[in-house]
C-alpha atoms as a PDB file:
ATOM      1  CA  UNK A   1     247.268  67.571-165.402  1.00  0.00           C
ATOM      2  CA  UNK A   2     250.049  69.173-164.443  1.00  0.00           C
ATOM      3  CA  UNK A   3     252.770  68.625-161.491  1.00  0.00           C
ATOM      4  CA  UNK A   4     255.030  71.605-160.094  1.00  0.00           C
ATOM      5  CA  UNK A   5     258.853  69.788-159.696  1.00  0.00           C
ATOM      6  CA  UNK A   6     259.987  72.577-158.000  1.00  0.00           C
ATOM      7  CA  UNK A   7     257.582  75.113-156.169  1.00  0.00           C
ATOM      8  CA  UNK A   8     259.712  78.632-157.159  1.00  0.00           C
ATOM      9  CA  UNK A   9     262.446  79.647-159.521  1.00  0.00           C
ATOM     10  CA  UNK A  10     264.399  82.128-158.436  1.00  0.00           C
ATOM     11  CA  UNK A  11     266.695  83.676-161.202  1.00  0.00           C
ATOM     12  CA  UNK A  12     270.304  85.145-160.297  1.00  0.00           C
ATOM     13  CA  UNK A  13     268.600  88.736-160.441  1.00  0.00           C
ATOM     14  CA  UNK A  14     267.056  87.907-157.044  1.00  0.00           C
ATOM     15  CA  UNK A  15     263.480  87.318-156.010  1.00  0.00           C
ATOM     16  CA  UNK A  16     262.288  91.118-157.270  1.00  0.00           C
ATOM     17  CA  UNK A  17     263.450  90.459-160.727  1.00  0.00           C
ATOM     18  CA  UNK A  18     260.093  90.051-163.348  1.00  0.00           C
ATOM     19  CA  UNK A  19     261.246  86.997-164.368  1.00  0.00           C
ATOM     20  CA  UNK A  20     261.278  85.255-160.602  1.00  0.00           C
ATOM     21  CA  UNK A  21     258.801  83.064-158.818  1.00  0.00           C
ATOM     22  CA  UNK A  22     258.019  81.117-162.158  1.00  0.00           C
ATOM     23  CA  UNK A  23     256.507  77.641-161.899  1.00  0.00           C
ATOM     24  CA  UNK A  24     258.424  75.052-162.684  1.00  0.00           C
ATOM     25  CA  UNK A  25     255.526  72.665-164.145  1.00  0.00           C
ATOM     26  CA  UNK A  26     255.870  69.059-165.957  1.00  0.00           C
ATOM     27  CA  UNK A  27     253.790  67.200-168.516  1.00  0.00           C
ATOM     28  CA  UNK A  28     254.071  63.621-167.431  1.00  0.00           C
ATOM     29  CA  UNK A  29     254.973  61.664-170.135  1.00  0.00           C
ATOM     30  CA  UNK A  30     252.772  63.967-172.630  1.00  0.00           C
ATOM     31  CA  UNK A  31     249.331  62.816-171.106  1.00  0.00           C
ATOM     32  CA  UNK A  32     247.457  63.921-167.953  1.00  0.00           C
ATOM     33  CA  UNK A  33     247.439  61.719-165.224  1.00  0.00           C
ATOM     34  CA  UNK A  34     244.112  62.722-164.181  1.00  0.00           C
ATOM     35  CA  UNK A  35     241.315  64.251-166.707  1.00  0.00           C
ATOM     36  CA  UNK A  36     241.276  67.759-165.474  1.00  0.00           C
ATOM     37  CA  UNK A  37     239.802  69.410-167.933  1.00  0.00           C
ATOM     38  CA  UNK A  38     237.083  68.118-170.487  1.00  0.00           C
ATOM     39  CA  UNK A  39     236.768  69.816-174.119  1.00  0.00           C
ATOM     40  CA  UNK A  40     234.823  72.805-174.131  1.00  0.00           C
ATOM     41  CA  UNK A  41     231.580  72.673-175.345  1.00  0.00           C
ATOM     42  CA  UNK A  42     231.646  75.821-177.582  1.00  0.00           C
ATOM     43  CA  UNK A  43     235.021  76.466-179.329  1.00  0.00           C
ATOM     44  CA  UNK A  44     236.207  77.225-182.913  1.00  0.00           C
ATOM     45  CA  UNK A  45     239.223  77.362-184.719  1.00  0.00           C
ATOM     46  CA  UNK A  46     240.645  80.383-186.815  1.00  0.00           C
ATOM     47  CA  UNK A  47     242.660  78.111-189.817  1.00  0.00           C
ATOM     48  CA  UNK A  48     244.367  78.684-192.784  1.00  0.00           C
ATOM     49  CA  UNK A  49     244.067  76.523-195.376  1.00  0.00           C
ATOM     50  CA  UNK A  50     247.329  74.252-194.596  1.00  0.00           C
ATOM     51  CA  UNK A  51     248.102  70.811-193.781  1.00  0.00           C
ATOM     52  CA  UNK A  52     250.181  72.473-190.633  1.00  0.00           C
ATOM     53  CA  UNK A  53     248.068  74.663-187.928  1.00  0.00           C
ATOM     54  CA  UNK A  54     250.588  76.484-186.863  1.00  0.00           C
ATOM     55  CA  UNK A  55     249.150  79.708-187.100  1.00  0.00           C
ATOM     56  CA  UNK A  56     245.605  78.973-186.126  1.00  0.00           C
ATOM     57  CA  UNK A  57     243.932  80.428-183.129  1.00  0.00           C
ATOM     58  CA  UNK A  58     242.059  78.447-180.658  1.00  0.00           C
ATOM     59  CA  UNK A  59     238.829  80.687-179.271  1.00  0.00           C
ATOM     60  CA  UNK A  60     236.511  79.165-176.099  1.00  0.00           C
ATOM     61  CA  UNK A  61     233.834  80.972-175.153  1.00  0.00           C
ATOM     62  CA  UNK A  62     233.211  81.622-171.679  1.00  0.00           C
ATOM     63  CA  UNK A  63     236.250  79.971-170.770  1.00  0.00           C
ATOM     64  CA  UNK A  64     235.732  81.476-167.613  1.00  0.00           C
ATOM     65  CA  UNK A  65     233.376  81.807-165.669  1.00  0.00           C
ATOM     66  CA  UNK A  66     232.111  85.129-164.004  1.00  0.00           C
ATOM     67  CA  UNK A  67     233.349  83.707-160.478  1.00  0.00           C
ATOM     68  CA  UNK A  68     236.278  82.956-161.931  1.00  0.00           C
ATOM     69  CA  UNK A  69     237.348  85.674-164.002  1.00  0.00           C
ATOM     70  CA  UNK A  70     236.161  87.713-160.205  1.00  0.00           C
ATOM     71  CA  UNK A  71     239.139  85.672-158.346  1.00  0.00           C
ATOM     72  CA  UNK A  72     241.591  86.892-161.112  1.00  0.00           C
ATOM     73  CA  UNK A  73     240.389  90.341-160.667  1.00  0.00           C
ATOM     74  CA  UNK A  74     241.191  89.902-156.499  1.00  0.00           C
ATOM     75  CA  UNK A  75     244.592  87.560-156.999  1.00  0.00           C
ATOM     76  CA  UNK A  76     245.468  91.078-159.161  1.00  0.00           C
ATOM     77  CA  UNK A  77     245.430  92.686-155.553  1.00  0.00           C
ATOM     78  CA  UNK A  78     247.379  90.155-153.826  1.00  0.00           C
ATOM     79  CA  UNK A  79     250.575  91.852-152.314  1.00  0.00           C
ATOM     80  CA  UNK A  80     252.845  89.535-154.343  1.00  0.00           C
ATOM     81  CA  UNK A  81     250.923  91.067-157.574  1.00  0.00           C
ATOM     82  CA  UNK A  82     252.081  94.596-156.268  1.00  0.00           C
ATOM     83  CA  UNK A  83     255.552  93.769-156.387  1.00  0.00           C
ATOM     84  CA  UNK A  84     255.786  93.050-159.801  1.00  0.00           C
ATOM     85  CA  UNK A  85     253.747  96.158-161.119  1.00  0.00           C
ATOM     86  CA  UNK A  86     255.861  97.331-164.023  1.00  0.00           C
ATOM     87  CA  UNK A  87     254.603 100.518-166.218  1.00  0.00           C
ATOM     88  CA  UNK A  88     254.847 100.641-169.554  1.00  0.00           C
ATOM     89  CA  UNK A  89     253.919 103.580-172.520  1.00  0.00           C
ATOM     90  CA  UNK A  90     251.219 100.933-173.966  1.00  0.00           C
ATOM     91  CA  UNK A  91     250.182  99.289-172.207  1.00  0.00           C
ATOM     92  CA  UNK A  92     250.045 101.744-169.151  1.00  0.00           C
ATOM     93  CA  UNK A  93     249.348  99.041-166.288  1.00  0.00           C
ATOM     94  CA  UNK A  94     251.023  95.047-166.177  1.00  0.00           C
ATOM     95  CA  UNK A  95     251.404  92.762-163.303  1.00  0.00           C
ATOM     96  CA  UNK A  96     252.602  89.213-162.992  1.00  0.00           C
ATOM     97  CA  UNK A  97     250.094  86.988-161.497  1.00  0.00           C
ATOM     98  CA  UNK A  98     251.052  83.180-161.320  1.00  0.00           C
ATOM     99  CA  UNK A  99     252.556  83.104-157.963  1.00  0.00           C
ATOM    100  CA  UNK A 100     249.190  85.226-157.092  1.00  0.00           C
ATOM    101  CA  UNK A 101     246.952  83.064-158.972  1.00  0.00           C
ATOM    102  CA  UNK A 102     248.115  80.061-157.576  1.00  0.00           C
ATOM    103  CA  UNK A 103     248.129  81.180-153.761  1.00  0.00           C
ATOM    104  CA  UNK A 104     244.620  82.461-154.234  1.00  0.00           C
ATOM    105  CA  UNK A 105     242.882  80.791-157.135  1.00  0.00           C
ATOM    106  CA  UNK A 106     244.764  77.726-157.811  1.00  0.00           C
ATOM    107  CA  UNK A 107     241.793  75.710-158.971  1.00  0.00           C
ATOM    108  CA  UNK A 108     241.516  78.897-161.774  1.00  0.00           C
ATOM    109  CA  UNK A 109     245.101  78.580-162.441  1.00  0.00           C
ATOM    110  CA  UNK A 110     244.981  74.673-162.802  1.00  0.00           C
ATOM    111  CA  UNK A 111     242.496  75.184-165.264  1.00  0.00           C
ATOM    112  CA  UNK A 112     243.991  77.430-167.639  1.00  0.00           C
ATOM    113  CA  UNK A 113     247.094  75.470-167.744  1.00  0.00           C
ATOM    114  CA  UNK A 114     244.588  72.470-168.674  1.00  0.00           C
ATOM    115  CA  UNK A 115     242.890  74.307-171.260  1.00  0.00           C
ATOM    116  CA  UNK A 116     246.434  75.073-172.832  1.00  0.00           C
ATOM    117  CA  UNK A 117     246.974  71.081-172.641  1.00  0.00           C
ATOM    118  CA  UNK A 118     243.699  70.382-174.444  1.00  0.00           C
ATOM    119  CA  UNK A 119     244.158  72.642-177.237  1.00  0.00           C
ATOM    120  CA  UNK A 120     247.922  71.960-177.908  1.00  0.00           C
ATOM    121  CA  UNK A 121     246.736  67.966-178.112  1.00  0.00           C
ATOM    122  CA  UNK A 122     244.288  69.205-180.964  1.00  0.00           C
ATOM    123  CA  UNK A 123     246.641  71.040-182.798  1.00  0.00           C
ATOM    124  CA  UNK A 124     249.716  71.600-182.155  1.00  0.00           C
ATOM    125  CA  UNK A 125     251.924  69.227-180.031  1.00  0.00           C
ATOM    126  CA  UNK A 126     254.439  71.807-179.118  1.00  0.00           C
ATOM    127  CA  UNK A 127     254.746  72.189-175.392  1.00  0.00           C
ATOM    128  CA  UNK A 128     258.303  70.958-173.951  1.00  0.00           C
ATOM    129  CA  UNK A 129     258.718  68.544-171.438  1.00  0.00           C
ATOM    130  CA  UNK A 130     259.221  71.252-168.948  1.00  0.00           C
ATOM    131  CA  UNK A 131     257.681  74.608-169.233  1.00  0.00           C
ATOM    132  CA  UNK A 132     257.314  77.683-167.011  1.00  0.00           C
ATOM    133  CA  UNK A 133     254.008  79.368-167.418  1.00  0.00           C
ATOM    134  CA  UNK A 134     254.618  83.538-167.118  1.00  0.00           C
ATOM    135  CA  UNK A 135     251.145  84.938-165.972  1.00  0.00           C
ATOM    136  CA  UNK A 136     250.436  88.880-165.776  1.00  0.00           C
ATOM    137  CA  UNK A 137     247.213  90.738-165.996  1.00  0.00           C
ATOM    138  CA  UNK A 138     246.961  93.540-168.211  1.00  0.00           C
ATOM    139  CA  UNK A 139     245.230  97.154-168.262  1.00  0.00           C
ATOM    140  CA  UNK A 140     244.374  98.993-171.529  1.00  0.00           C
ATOM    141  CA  UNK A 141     242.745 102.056-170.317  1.00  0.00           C
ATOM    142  CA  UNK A 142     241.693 105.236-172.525  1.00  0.00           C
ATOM    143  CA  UNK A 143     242.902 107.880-173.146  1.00  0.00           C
ATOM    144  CA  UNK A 144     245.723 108.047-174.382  1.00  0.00           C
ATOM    145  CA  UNK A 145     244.811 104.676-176.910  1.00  0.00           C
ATOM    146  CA  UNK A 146     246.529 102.079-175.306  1.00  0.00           C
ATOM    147  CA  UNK A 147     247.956  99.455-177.875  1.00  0.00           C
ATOM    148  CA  UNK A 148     250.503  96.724-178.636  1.00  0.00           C
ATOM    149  CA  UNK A 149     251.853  96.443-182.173  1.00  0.00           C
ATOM    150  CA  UNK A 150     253.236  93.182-183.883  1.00  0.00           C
ATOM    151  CA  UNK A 151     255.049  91.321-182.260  1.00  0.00           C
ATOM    152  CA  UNK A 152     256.015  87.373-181.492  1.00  0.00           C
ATOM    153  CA  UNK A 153     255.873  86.025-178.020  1.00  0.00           C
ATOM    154  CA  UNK A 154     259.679  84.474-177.257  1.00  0.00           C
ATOM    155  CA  UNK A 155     260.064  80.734-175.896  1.00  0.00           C
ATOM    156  CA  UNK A 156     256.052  80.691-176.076  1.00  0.00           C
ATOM    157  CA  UNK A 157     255.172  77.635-177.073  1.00  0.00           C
ATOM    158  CA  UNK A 158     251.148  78.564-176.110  1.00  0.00           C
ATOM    159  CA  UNK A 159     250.009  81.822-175.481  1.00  0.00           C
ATOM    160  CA  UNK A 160     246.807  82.312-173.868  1.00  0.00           C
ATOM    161  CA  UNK A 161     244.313  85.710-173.612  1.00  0.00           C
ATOM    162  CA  UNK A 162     241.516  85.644-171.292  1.00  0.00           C
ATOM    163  CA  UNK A 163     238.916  88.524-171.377  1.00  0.00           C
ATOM    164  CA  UNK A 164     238.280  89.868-167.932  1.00  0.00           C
ATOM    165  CA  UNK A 165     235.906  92.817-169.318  1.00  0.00           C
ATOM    166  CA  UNK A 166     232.750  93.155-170.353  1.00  0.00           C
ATOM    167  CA  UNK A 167     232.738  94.348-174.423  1.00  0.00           C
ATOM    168  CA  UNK A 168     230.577  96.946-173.649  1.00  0.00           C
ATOM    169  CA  UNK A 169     232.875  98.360-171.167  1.00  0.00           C
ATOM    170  CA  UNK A 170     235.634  99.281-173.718  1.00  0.00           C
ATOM    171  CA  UNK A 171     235.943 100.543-177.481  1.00  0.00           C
ATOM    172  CA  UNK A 172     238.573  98.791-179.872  1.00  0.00           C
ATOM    173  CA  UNK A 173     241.072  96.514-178.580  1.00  0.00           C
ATOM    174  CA  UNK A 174     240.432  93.558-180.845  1.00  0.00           C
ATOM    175  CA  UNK A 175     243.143  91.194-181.113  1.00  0.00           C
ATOM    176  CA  UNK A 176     244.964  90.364-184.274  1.00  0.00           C
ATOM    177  CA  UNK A 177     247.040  87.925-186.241  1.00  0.00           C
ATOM    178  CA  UNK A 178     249.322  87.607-189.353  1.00  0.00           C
ATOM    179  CA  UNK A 179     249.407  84.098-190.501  1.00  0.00           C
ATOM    180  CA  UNK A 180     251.023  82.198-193.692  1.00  0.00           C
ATOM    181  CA  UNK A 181     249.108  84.378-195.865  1.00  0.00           C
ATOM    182  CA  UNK A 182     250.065  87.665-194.063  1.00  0.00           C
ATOM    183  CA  UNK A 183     246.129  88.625-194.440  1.00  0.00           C
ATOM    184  CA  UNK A 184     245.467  89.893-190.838  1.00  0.00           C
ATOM    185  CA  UNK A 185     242.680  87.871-188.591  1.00  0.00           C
ATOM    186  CA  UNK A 186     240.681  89.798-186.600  1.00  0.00           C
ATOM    187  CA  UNK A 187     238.855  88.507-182.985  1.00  0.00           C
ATOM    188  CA  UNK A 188     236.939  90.085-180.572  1.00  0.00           C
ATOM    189  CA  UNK A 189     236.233  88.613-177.458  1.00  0.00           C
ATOM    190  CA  UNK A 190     233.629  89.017-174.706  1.00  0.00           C
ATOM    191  CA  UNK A 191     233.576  88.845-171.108  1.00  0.00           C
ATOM    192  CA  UNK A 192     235.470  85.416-169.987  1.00  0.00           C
ATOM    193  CA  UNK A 193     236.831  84.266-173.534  1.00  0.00           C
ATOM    194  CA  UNK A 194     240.045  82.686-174.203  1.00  0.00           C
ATOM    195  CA  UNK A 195     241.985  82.853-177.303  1.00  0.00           C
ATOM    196  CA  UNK A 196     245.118  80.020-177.542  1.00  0.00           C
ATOM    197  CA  UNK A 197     247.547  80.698-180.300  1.00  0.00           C
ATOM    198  CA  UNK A 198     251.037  79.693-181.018  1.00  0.00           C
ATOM    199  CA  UNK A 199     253.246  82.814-179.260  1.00  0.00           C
ATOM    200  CA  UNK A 200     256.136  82.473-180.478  1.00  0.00           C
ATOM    201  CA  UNK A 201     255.257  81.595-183.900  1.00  0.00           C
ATOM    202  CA  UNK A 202     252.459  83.473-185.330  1.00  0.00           C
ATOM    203  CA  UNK A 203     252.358  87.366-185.355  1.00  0.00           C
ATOM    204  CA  UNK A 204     249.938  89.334-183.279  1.00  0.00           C
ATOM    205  CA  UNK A 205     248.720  92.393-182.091  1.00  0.00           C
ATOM    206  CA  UNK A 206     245.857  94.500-179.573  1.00  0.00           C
ATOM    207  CA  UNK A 207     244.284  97.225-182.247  1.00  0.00           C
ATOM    208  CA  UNK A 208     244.331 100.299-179.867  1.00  0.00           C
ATOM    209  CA  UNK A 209     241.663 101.072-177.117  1.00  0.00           C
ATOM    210  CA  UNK A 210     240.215 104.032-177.874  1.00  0.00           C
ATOM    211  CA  UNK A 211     237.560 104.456-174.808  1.00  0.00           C
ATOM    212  CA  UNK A 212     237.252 102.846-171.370  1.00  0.00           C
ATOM    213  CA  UNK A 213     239.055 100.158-169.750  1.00  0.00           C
ATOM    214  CA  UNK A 214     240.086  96.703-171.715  1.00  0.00           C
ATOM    215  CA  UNK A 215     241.611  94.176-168.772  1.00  0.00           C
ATOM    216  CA  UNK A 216     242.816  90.806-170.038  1.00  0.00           C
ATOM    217  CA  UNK A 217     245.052  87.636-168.656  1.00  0.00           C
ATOM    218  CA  UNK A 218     247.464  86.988-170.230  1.00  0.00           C
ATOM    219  CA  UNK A 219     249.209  83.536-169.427  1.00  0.00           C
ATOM    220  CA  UNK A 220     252.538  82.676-171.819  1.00  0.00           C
ATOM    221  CA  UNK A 221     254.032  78.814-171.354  1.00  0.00           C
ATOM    222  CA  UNK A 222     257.240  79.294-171.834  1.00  0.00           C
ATOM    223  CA  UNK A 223     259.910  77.061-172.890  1.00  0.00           C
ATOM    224  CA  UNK A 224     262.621  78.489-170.315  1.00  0.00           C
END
């Protein structure tokens, strides 16, 4: 569904900067030229009551499967991954992984970046001509609580979460979201579900991780 138009991007901060090796990607014309990627077969929507759904979420269950979400645990490992390790106070453990996902699991890759087409043609109709999707995978690991407070996601047209752990292998960690309303939403996904939302618009949040490990990708198309 979707065509790279240039291979790499390379920003003026040189290939080591966290914002190189993005993929340059095009929608052709607003429609796939081939369909990729059929609807899921069990999906809801988290809605407001508003003619607009800009602030709903889009959850798939077992968007991926347990072979897949396995090659995004090993493209984590791939030595361009390593490169791009960054360490934060919450949370304690981020890599970018697009240029890893796409060397090693580019069929996975492919299909997230389908799943974000399908869902913005439901809702939203917001993705640019040309976008650059920003990939990292992301440790929450106890103790200390590992968290991320409120925040928007900038130039994020379509955000995307995928769990990569089990539920019973952490404690907290739900995700939430303002909307219109400012009542907070609360999900909590299991082992290989996605969550689609729009980044840049709607408020959100990771409720802290207060035991074991919480691992998630985290894929953000971006509008530059």
């Amino acid at each position: 569904c979707w065509e790279a138009e240039e291979e790499l991007r390379l920003d003026a901060q040189g290939p080591d900067s966290p914002f190189a090796h993005r993929r340059l990607v095009e929608r052709l014309g607003g429609r796939c030229r081939h369909p990729c990627f059929e609807a899921p077969r069990d999906f809801g929507i988290l809605g407001e009551a508003a003619e607009h759904h800009i602030h709903d979420v889009v959850v798939v269950k077992k968007a991926l499967s347990a072979v897949e979400v396995a090659q995004v645990h090993q493209a984590a490992k791939h030595p361009s991954a390593a490169k791009r390790i960054r360490y934060f106070i919450v949370p304690p453990f981020s890599a970018r992984l697009e240029r890893p996902l796409r060397e090693s699991a580019p069929a996975v890759f492919e299909r997230i970046l389908s799943l974000v087409e399908w869902a913005d043609a439901l809702l939203w109709h917001a993705l640019p001509p040309v976008a650059f999707p920003e990939a990292e995978y992301i440790v929450y690991e106890a103790p200390p609580d590992a968290a991320v407070g409120p925040h928007l996601d900038e130039d994020s047209a379509v955000t995307v979460v995928v769990m990569l752990s089990h539920s019973s292998e952490f404690a907290g960690g739900s995700n939430r979201f303002f909307g219109s309303g400012g009542k907070p939403r609360e999900e909590r996904l299991d082992f290989g579900d996605a969550l689609l939302f729009r980044g840049e618009h709607l408020e959100h949040w990771v409720e802290p991780v207060t035991a074991g490990r919480r691992t998630i990708l985290q894929l953000e198309v971006c509008r530059r």
